[in-house]
N, C-alpha and C. Protein backbone atom coordinates (compact mmCIF):
# COMPACT_ATOMS: atom_id res chain seq x y z
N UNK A 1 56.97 106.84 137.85
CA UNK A 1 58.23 107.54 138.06
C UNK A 1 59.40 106.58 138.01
N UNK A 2 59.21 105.29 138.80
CA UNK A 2 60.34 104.39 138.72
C UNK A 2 60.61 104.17 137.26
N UNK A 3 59.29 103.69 136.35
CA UNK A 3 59.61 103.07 135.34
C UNK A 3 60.18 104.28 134.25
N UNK A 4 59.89 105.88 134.37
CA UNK A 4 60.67 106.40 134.02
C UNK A 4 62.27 106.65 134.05
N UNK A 5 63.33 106.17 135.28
CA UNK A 5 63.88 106.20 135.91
C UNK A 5 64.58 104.92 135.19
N UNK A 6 63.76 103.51 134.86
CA UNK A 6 64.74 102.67 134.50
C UNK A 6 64.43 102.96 132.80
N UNK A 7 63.79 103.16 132.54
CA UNK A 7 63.39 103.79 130.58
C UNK A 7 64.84 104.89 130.77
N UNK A 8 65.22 105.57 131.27
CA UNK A 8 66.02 106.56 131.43
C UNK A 8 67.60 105.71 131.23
N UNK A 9 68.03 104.82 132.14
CA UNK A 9 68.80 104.19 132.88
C UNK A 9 69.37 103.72 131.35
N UNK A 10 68.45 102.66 131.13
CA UNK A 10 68.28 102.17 129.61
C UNK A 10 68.73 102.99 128.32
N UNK A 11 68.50 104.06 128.11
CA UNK A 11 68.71 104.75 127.25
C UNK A 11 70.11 105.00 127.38
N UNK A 12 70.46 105.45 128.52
CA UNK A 12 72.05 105.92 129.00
C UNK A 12 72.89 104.68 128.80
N UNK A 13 72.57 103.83 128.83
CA UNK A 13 73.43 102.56 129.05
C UNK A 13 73.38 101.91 127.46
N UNK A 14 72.64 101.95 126.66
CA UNK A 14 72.24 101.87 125.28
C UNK A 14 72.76 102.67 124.77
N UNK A 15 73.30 104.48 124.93
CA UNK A 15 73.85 105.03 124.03
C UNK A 15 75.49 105.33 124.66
N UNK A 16 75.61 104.74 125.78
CA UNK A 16 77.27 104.26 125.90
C UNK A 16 77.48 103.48 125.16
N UNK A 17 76.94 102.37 125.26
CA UNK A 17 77.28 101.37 124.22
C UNK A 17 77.22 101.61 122.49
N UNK A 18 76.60 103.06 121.78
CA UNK A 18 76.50 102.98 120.80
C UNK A 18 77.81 103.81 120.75
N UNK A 19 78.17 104.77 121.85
CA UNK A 19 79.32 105.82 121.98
C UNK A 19 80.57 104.49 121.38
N UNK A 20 80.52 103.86 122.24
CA UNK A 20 81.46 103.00 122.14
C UNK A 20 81.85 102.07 120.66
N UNK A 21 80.69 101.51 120.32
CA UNK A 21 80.97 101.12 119.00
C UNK A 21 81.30 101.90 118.37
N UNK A 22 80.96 103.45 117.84
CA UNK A 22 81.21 104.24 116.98
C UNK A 22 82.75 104.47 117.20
N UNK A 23 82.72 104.60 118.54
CA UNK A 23 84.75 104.97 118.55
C UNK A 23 85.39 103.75 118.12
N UNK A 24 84.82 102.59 118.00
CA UNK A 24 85.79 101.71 117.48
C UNK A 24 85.57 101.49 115.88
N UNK A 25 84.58 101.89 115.63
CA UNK A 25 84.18 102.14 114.00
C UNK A 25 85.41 103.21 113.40
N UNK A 26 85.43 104.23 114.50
CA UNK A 26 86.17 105.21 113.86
C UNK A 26 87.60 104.87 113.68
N UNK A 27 87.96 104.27 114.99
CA UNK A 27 89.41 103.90 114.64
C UNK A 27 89.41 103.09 113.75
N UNK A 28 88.89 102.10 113.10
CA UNK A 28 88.92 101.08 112.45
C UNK A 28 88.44 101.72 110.54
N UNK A 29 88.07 102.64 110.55
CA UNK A 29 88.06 103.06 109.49
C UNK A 29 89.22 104.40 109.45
N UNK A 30 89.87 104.58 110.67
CA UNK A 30 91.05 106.24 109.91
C UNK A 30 92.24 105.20 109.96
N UNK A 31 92.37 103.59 110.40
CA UNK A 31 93.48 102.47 109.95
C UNK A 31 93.54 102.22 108.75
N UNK A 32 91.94 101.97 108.10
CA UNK A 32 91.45 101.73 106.68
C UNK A 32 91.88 103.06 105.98
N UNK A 33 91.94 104.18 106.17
CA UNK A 33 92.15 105.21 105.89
C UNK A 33 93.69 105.79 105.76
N UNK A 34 94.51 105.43 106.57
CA UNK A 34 96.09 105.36 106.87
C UNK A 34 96.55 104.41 105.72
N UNK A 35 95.98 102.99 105.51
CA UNK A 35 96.78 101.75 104.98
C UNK A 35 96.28 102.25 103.11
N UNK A 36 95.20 102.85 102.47
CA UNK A 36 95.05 103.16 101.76
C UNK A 36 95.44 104.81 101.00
N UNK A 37 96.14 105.83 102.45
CA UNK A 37 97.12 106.50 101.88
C UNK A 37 98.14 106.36 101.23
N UNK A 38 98.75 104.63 102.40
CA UNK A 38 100.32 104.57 101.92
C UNK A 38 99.84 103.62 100.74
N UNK A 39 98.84 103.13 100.34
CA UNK A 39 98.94 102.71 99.23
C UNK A 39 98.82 103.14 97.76
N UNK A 40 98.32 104.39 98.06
CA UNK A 40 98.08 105.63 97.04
C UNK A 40 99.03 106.32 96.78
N UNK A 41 100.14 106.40 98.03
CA UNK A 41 101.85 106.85 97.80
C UNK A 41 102.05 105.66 97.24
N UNK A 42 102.48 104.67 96.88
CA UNK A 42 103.24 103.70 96.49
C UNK A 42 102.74 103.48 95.21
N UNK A 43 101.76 103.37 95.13
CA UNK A 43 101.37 103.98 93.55
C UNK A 43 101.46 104.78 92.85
N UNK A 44 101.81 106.10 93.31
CA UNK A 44 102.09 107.31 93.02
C UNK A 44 103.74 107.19 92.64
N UNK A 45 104.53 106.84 93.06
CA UNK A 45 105.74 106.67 93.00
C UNK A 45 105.94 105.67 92.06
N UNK A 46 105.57 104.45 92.28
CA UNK A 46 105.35 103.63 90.86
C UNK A 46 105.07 104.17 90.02
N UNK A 47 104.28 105.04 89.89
CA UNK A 47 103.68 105.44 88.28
C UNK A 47 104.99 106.94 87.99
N UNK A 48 105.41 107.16 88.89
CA UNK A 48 106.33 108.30 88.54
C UNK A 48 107.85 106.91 87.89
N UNK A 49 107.90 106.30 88.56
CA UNK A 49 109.09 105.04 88.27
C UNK A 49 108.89 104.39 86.66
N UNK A 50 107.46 104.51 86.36
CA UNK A 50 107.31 103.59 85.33
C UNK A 50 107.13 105.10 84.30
N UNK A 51 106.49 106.09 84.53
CA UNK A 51 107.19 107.42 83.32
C UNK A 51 108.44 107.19 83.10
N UNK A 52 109.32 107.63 84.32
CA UNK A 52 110.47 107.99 83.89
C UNK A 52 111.28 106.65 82.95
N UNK A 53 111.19 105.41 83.33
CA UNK A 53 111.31 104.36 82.54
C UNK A 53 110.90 104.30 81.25
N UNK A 54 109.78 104.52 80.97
CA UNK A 54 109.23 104.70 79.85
C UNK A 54 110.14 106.18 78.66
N UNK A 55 110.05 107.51 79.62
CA UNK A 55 110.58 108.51 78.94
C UNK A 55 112.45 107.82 78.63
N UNK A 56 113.05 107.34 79.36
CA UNK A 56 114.18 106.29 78.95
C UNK A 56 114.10 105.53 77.58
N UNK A 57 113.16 104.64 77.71
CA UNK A 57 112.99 103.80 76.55
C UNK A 57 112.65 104.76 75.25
N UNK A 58 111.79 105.33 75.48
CA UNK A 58 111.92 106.38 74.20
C UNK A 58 113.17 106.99 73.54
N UNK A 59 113.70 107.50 74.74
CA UNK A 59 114.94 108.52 74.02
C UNK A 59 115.70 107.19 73.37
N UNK A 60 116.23 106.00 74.20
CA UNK A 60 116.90 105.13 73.56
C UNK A 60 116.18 104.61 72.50
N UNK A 61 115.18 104.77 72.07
CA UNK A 61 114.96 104.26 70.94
C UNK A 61 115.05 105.14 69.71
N UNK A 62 114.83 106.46 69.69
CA UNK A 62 115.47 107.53 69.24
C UNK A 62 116.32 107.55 68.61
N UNK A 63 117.52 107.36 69.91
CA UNK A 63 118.78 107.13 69.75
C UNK A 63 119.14 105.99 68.64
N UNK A 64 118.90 104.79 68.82
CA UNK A 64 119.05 104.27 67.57
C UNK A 64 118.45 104.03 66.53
N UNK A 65 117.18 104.87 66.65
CA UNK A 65 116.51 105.33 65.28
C UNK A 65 117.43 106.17 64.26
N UNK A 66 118.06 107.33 65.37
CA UNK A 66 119.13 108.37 64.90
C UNK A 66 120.37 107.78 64.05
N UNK A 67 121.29 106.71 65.02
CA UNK A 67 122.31 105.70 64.81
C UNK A 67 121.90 105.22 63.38
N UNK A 68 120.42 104.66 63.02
CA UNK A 68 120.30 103.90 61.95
C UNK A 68 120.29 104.54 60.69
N UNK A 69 119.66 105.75 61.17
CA UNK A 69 120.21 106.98 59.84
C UNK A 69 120.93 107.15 59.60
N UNK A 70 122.30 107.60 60.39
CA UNK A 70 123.38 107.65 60.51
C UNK A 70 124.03 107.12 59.34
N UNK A 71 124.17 105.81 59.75
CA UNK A 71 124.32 104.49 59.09
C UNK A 71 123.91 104.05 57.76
N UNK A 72 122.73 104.75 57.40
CA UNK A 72 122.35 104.45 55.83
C UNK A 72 122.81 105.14 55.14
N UNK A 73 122.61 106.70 56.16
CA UNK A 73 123.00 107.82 55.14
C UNK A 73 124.79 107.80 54.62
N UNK A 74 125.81 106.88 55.32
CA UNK A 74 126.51 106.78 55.12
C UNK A 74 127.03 105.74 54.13
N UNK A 75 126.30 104.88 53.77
CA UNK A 75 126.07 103.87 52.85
C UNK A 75 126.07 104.71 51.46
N UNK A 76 124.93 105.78 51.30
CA UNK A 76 124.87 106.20 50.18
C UNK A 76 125.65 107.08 49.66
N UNK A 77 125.87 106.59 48.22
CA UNK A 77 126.83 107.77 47.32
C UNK A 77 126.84 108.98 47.89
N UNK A 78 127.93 109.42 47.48
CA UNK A 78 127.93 111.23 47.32
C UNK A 78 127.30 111.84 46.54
N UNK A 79 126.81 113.16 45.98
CA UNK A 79 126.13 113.56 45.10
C UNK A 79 127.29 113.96 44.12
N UNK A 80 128.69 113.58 44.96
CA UNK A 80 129.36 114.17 43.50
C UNK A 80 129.57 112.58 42.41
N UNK A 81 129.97 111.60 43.47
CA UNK A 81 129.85 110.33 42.88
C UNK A 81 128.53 110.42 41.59
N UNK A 82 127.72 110.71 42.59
CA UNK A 82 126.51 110.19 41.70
C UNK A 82 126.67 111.11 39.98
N UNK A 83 127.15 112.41 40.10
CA UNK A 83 126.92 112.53 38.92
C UNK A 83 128.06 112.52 38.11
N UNK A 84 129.17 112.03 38.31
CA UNK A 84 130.16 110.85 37.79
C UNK A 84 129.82 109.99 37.02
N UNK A 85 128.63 109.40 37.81
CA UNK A 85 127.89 108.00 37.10
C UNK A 85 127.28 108.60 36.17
N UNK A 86 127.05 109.80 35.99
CA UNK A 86 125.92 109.75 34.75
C UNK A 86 127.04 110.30 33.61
C-alpha cells in the first residue's frame, strides 16, 4: 500500500513537471509563431512594394517606347512628299 502511495506520489510529481514543460513549449512556440507572422506581413508588403515598382517600370518603359515612335514617325516623309519624289 505504501509503495503504491509513493508509485502514485511519483507519477503526480512527474506529470507536473511534464505539465510544466509543455506550457513552456507552448509559449515558446506561439513567440515562434507571432515573430514568423510579422515576418510573413513584411513580406507580404514587400512583394506588394516590389509589384507596384515593377508595374511603374513597365508603364515607363512604354512610355518611351511610345516617345520613340513618336520620334521616328516624325522623321519620316509625308506620303505626299513621297510621291513628289517619284
Amino acid at each position: 500500500m505504501l509503495r503504491q502511495a509513493i508509485e502514485l506520489v511519483y507519477q503526480v510529481v512527474f506529470l507536473l513537471r511534464d505539465v510544466q514543460q509543455n506550457k513552456k513549449d507552448i509559449a515558446a512556440l506561439r513567440k515562434e509563431l507571432h515573430e514568423t507572422s510579422d515576418a510573413l506581413r513584411e513580406l507580404a508588403v514587400e512583394l506588394r512594394s516590389l509589384r507596384d515598382e515593377e508595374r511603374h517600370e513597365c508603364e515607363k518603359l512604354m512610355l518611351r517606347l511610345e516617345d520613340a515612335l513618336l520620334k521616328f514617325e516624325r522623321q519620316l516623309p509625308s506620303a505626299k512628299e513621297t510621291k513628289r519624289l517619284k
